[in-house]
N, C-alpha and C. Protein backbone atom coordinates (compact mmCIF):
# COMPACT_ATOMS: atom_id res chain seq x y z
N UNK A 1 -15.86 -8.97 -0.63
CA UNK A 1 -16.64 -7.83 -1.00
C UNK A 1 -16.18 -6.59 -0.24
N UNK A 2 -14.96 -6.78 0.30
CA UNK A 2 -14.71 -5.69 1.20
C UNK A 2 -14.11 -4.67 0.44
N UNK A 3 -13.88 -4.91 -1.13
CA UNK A 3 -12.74 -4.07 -1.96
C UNK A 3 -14.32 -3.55 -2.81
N UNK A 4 -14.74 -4.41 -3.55
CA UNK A 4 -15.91 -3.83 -4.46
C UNK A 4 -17.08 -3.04 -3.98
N UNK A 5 -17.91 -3.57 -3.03
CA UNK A 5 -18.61 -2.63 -2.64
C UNK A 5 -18.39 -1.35 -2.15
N UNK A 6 -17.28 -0.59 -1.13
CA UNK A 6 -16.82 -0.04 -0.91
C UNK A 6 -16.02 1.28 -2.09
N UNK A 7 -15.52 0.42 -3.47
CA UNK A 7 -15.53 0.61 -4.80
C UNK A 7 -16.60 2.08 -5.54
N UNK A 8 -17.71 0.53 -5.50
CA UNK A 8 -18.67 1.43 -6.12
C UNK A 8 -19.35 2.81 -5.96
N UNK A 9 -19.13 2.48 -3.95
CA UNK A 9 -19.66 3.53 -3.60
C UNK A 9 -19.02 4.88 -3.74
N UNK A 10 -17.75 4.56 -3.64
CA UNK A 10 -16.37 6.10 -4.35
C UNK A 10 -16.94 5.97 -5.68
N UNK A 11 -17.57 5.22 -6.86
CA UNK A 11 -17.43 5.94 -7.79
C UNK A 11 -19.08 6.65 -7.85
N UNK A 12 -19.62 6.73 -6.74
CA UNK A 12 -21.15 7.18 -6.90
C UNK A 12 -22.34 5.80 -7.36
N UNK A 13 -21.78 4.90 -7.22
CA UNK A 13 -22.47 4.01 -8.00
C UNK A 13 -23.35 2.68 -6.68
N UNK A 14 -24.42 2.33 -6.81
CA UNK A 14 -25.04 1.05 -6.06
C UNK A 14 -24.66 -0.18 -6.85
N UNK A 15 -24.61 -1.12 -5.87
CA UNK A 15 -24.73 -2.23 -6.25
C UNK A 15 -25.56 -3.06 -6.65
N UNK A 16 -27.13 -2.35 -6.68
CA UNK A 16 -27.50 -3.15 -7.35
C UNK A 16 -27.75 -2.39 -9.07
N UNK A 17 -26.72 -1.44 -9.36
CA UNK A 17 -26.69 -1.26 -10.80
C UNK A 17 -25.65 -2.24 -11.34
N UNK A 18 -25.23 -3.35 -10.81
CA UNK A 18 -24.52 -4.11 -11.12
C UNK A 18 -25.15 -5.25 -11.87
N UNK A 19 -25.75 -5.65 -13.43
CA UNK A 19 -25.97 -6.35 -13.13
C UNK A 19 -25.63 -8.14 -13.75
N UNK A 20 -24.25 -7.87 -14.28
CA UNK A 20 -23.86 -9.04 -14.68
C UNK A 20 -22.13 -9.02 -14.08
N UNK A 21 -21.48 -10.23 -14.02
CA UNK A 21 -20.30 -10.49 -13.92
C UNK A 21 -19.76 -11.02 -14.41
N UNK A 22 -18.74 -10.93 -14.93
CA UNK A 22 -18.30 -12.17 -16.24
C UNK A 22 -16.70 -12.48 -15.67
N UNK A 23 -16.81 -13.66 -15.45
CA UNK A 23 -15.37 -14.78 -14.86
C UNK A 23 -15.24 -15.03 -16.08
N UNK A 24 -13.43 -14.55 -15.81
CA UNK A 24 -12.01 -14.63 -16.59
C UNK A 24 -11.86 -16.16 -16.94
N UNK A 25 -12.39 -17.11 -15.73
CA UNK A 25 -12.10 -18.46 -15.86
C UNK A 25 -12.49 -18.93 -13.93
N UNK A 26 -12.06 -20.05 -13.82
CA UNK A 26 -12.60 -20.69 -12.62
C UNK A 26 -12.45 -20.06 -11.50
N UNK A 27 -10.70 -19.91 -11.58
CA UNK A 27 -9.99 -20.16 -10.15
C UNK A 27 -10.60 -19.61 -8.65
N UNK A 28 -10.49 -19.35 -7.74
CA UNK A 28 -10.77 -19.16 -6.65
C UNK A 28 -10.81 -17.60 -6.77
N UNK A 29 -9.55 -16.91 -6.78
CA UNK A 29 -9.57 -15.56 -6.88
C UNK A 29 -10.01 -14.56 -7.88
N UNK A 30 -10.94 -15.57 -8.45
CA UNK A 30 -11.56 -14.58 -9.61
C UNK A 30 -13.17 -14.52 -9.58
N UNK A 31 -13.25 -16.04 -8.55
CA UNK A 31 -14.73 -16.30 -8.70
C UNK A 31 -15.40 -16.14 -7.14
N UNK A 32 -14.32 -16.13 -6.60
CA UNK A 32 -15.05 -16.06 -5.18
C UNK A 32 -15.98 -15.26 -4.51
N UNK A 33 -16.26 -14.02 -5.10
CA UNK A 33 -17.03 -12.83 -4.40
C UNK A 33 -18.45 -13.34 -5.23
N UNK A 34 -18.57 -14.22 -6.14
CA UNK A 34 -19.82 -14.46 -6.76
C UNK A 34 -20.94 -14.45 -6.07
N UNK A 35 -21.21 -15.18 -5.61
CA UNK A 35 -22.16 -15.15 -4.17
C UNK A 35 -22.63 -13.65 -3.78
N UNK A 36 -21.51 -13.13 -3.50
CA UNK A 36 -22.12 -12.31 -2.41
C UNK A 36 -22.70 -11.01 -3.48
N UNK A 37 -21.90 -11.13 -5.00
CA UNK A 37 -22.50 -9.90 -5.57
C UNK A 37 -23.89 -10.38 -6.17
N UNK A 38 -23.66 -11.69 -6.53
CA UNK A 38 -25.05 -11.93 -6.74
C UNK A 38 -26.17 -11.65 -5.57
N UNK A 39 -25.78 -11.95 -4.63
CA UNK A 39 -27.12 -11.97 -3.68
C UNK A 39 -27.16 -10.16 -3.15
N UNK A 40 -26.35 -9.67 -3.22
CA UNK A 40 -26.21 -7.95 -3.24
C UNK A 40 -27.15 -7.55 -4.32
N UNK A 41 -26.38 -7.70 -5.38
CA UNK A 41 -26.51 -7.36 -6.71
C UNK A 41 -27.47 -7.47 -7.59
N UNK A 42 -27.85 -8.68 -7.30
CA UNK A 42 -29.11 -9.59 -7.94
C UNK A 42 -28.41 -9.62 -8.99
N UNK A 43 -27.08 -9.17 -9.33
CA UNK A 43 -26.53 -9.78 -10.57
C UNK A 43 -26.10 -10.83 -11.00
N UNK A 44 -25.92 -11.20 -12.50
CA UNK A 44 -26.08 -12.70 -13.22
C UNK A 44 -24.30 -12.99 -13.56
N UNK A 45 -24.00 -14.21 -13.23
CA UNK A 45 -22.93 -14.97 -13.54
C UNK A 45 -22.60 -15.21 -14.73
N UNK A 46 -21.79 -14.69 -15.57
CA UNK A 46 -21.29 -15.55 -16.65
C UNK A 46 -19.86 -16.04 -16.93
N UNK A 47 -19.59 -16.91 -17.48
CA UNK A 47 -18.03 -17.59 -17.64
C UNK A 47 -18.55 -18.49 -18.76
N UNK A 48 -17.18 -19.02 -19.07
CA UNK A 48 -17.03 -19.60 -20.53
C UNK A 48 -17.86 -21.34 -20.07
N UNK A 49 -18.34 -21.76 -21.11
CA UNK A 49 -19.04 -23.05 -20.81
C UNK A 49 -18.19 -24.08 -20.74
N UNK A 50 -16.84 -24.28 -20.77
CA UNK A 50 -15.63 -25.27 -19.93
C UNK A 50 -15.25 -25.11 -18.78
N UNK A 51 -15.65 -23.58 -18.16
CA UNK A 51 -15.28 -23.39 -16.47
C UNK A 51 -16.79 -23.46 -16.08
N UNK A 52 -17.82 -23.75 -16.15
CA UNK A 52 -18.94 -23.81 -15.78
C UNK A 52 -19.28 -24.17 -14.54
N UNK A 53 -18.94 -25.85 -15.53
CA UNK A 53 -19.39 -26.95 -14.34
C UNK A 53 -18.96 -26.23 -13.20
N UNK A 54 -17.90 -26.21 -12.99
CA UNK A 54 -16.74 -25.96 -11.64
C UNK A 54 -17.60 -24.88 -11.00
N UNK A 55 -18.37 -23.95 -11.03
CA UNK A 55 -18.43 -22.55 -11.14
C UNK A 55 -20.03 -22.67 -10.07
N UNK A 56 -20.43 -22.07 -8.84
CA UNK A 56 -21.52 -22.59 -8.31
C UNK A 56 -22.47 -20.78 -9.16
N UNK A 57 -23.77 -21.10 -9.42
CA UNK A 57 -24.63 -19.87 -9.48
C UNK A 57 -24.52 -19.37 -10.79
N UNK A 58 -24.11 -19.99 -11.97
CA UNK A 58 -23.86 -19.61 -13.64
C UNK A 58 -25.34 -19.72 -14.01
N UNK A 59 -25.20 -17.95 -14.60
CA UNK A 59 -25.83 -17.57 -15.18
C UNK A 59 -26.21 -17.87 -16.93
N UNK A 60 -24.89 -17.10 -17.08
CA UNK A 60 -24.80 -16.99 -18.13
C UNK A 60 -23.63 -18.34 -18.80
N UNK A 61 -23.48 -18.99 -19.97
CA UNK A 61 -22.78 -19.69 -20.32
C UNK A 61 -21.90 -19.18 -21.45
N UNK A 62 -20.48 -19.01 -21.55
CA UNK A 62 -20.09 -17.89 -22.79
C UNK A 62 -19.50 -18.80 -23.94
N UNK A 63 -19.66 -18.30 -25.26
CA UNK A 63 -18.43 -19.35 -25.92
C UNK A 63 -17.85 -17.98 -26.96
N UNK A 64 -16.92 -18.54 -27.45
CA UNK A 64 -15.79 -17.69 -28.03
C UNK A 64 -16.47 -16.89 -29.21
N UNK A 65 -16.37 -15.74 -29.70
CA UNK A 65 -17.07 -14.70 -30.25
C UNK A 65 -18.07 -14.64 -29.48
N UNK A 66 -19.00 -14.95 -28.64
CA UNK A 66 -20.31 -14.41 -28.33
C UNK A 66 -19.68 -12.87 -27.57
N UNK A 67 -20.68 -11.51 -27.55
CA UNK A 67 -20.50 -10.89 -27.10
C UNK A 67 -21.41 -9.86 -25.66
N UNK A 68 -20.86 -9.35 -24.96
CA UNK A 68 -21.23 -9.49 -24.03
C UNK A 68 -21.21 -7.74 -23.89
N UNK A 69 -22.32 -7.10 -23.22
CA UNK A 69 -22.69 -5.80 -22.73
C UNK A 69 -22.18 -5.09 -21.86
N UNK A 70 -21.39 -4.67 -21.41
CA UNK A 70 -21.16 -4.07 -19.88
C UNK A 70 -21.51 -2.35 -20.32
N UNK A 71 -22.19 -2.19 -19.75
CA UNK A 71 -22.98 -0.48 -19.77
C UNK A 71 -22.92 -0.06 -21.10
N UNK A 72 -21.90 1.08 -21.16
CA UNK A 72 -22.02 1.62 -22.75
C UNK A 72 -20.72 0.49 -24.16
N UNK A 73 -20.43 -0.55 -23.17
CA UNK A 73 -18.72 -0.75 -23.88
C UNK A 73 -19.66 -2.48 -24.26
N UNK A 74 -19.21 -2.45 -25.53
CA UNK A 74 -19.59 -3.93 -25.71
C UNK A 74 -17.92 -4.98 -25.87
N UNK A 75 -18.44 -5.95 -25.24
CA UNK A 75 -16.58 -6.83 -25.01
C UNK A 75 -17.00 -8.08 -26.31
N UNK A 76 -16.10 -8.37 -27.17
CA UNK A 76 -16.24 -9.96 -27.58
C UNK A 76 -15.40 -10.98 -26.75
N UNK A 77 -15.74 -11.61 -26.63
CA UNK A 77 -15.56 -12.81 -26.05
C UNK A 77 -14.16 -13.64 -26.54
N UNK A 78 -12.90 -13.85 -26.33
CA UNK A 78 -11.94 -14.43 -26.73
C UNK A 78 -11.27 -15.90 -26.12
N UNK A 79 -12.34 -16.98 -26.78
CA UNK A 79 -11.42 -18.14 -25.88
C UNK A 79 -10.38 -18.21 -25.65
N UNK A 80 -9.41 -18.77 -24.14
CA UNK A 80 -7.97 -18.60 -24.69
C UNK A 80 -7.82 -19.72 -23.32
N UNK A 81 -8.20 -20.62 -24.07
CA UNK A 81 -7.33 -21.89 -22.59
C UNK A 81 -5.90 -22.22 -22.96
N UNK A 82 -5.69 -22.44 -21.70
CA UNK A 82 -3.64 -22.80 -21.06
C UNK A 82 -3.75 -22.50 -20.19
N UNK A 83 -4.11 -21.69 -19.19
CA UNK A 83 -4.60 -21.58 -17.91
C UNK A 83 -5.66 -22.66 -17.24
N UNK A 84 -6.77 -22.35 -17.93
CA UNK A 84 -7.71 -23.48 -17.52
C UNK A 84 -8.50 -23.55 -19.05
N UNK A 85 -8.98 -24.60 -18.92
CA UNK A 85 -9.79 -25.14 -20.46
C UNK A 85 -10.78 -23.84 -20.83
N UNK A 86 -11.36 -23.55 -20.05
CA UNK A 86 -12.51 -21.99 -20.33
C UNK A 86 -12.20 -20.60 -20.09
N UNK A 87 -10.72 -20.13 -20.11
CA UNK A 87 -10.42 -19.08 -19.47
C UNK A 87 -10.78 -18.22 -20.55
N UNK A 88 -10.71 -17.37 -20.88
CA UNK A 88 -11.28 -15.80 -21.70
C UNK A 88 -10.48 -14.76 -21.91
N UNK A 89 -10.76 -14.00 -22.84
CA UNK A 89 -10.47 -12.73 -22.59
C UNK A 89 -11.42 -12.18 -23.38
N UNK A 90 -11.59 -10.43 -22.84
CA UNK A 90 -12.57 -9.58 -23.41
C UNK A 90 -12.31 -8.87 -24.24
N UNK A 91 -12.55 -8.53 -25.19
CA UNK A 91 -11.64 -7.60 -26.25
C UNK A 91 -13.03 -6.32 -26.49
N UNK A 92 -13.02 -4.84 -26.27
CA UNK A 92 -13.66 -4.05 -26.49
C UNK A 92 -12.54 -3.32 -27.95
N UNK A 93 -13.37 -3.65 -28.70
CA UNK A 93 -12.55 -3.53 -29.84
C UNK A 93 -12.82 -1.69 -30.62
N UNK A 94 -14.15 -0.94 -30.04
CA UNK A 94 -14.03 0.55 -30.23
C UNK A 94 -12.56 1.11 -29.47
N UNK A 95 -12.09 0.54 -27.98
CA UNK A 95 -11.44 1.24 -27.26
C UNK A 95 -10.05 0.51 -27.23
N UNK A 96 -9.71 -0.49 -28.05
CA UNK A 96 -8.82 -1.37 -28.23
C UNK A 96 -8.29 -1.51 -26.69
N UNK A 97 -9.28 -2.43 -26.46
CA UNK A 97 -8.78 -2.85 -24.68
C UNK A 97 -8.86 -3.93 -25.00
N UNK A 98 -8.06 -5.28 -23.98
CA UNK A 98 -7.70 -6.60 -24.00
C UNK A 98 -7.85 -6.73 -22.24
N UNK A 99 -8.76 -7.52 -21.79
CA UNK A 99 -9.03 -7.41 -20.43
C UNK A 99 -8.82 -9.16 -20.26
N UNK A 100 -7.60 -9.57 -19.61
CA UNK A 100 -7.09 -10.72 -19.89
C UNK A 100 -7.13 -11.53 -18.74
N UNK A 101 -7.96 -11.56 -17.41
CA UNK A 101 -7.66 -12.17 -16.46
C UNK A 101 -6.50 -13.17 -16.29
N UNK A 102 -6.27 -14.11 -16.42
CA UNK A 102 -4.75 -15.10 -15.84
C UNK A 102 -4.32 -16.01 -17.19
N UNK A 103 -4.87 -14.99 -18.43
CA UNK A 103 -4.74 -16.01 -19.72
C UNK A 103 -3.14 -15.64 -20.36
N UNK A 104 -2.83 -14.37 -20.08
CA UNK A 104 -1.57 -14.00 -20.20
C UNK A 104 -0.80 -13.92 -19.22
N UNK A 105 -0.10 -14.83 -18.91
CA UNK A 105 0.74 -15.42 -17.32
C UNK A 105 2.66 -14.61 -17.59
N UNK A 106 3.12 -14.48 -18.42
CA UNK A 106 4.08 -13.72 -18.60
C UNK A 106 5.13 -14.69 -17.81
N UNK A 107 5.99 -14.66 -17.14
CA UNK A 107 7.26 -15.55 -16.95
C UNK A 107 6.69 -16.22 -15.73
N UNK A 108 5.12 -16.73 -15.60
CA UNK A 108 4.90 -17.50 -14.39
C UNK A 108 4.00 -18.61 -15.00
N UNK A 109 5.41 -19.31 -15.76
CA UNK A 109 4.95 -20.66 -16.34
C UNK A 109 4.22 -22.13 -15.81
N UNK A 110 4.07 -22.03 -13.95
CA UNK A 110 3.35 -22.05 -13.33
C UNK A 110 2.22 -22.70 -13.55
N UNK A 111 1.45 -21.37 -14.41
CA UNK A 111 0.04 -20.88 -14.44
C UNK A 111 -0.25 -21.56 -16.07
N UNK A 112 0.55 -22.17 -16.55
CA UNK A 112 0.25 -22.83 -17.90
C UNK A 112 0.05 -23.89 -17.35
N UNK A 113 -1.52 -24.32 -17.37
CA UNK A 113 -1.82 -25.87 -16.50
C UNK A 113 -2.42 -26.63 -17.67
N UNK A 114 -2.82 -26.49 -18.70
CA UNK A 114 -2.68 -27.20 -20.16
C UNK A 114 -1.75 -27.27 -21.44
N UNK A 115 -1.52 -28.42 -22.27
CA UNK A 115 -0.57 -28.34 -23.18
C UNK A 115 -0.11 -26.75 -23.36
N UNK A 116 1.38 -26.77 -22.88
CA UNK A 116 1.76 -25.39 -24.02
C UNK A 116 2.02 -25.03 -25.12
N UNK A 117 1.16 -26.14 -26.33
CA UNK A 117 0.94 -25.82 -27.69
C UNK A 117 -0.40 -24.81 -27.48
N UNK A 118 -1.72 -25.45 -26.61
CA UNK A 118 -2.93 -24.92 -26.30
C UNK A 118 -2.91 -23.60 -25.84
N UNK A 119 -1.90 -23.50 -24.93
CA UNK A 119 -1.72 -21.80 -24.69
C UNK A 119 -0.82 -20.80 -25.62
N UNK A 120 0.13 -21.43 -26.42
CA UNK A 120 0.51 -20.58 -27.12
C UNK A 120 -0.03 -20.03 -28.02
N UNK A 121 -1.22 -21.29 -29.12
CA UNK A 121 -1.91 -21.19 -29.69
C UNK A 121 -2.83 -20.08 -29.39
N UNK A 122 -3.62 -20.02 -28.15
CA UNK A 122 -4.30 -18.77 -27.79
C UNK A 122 -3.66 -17.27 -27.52
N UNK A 123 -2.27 -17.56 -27.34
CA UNK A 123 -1.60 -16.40 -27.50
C UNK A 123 -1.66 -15.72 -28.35
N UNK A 124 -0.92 -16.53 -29.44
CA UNK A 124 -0.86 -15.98 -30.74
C UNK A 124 -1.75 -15.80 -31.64
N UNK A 125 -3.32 -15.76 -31.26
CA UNK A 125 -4.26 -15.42 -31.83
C UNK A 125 -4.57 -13.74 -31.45
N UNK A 126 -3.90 -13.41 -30.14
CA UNK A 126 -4.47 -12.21 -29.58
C UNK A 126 -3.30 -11.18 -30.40
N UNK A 127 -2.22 -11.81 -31.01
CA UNK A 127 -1.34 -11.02 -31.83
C UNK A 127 -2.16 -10.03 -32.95
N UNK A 128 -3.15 -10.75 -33.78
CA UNK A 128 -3.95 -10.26 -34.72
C UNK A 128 -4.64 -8.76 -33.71
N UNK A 129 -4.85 -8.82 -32.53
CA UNK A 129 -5.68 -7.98 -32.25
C UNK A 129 -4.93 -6.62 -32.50
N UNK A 130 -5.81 -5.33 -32.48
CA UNK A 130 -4.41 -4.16 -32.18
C UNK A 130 -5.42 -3.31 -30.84
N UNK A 131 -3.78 -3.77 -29.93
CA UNK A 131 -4.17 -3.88 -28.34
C UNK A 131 -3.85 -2.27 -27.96
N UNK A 132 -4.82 -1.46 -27.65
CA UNK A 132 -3.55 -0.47 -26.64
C UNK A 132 -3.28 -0.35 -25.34
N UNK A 133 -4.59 -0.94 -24.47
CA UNK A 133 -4.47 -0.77 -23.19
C UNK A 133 -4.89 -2.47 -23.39
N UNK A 134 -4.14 -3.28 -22.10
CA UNK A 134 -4.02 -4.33 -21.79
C UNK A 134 -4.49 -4.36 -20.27
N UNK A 135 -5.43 -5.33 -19.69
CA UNK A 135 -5.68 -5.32 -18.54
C UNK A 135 -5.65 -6.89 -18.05
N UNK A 136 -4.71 -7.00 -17.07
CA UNK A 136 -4.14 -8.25 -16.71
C UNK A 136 -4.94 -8.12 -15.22
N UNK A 137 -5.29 -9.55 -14.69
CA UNK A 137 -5.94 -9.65 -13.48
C UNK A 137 -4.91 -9.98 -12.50
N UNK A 138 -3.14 -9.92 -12.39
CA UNK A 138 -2.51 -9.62 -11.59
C UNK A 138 -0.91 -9.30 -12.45
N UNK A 139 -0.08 -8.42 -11.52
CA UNK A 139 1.14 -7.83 -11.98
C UNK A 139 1.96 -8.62 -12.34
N UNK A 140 1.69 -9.49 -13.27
CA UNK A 140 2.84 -10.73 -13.72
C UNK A 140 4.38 -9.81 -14.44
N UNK A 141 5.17 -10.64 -14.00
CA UNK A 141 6.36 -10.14 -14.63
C UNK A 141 6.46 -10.71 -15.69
N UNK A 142 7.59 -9.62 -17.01
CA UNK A 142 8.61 -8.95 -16.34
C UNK A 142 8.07 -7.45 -16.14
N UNK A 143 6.47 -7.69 -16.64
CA UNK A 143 6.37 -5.64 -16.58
C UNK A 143 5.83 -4.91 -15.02
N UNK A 144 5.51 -6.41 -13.93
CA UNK A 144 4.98 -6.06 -12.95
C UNK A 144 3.74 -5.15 -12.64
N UNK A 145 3.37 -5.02 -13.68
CA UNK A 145 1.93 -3.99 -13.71
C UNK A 145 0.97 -4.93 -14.83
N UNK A 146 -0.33 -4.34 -13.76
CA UNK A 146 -1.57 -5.03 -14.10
C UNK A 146 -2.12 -4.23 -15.48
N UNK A 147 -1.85 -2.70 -15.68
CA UNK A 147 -2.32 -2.47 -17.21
C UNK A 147 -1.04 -2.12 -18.00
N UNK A 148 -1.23 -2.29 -19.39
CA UNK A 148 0.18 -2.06 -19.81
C UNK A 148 -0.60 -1.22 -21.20
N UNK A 149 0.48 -0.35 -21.53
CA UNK A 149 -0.15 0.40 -22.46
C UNK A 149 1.10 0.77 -23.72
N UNK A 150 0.31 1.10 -25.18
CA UNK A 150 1.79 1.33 -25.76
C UNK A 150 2.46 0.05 -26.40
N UNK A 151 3.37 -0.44 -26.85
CA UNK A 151 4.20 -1.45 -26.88
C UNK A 151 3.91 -2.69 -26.08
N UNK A 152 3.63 -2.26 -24.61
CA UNK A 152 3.71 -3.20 -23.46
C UNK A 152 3.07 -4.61 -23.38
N UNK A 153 1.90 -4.47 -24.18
CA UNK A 153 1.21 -5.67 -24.47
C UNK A 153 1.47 -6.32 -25.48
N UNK A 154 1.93 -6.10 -26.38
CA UNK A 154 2.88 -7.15 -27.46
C UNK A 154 3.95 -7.92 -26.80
N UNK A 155 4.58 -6.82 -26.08
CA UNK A 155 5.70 -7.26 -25.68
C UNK A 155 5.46 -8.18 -24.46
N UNK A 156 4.45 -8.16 -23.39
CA UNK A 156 3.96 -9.11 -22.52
C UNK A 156 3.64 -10.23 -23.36
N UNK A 157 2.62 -10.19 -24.65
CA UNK A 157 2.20 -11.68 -25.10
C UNK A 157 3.36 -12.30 -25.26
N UNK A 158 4.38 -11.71 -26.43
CA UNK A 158 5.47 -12.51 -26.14
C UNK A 158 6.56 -13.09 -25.87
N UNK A 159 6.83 -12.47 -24.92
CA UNK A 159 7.21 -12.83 -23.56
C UNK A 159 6.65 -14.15 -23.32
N UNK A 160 5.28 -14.10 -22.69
CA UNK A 160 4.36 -15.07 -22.57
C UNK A 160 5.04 -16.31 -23.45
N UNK A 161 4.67 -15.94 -24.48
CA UNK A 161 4.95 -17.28 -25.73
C UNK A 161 6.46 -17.98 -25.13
N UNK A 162 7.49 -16.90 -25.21
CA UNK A 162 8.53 -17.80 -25.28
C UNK A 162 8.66 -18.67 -24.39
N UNK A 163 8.37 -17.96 -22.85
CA UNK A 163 8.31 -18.53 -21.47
C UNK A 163 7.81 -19.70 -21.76
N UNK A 164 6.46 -20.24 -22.38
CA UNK A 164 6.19 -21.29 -22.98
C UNK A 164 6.83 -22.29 -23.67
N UNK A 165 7.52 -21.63 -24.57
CA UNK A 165 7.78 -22.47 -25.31
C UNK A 165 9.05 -22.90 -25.08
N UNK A 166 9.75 -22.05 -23.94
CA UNK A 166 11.43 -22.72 -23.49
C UNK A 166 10.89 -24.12 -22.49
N UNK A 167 9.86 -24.26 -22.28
CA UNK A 167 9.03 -25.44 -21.51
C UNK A 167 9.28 -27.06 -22.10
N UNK A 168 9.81 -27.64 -21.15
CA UNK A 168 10.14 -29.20 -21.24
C UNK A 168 8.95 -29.99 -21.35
């Protein structure tokens, strides 16, 4: 909480106008501050209902189309496991944003920890979308940046795909 709270307060904002969180998927570095914004925050947990279990303090349980509020921007909900069975993405489809926490891994084949039919499959569903700003939850190569705008996110998904699919 040493990055977010600190955050809010540059943008004029309290923490306890915070009042939901929504996990990308399980892992450690996505879920770990839960706790503390909840008990700050009094805000509510949500993640997809396959990263749940794993998940301590779930609020909310998400499944694919349900959609979800954040202030004035409404997100739909995009299952997309290959990362982990419940990972997500948010699609605010007025502002054509794609907010993808670790579901688009780009040449860190790594991070494909289920069949890579299962992740390509979720790839190539986000093709249909029309993306302009892309928001990745870390600088995966080859574009090394966390938002990509323009071209950049086609060209990250696939990327993504092939990296996959050159997979033994």
């Amino acid at each position: 909480m040493n990055y977010v709270f600190p955050f809010l307060q540059e943008l004029g904002r309290k923490p306890e106008e915070v009042d939901c969180v929504v996990n990308s998927h399980r892992d450690g570095d996505h879920v770990g501050g839960n706790r503390a914004i909840k008990e700050k925050a009094k805000a509510k947990i949500a993640i997809h209902e396959l990263d749940a279990e794993t998940v301590e303090n779930v609020d909310v349980k998400l499944k694919n189309e349900d959609v979800v509020e954040l202030g004035e921007r409404k997100f739909r909900v995009i299952h997309t496991p290959g990362h982990t069975p419940g990972s997500i993405c948010l699609y605010d489809q007025k502002n054509y944003t794609l907010v993808t926490g670790d579901s688009i891994c780009g040449e860190r084949s790594e991070l494909i920890r289920m069949d890579k039919e299962i992740y390509t499959s979720s790839l190539k569903k986000l093709l249909d979308l029309e993306i302009r700003v892309l928001v990745m939850a870390h600088p995966f190569k080859p574009s090394g940046k966390s938002i990509l705008v323009g071209e950049e996110p086609r060209k990250m998904i696939y990327t993504s795909i092939f990296v996959a699919e050159e997979l033994k």
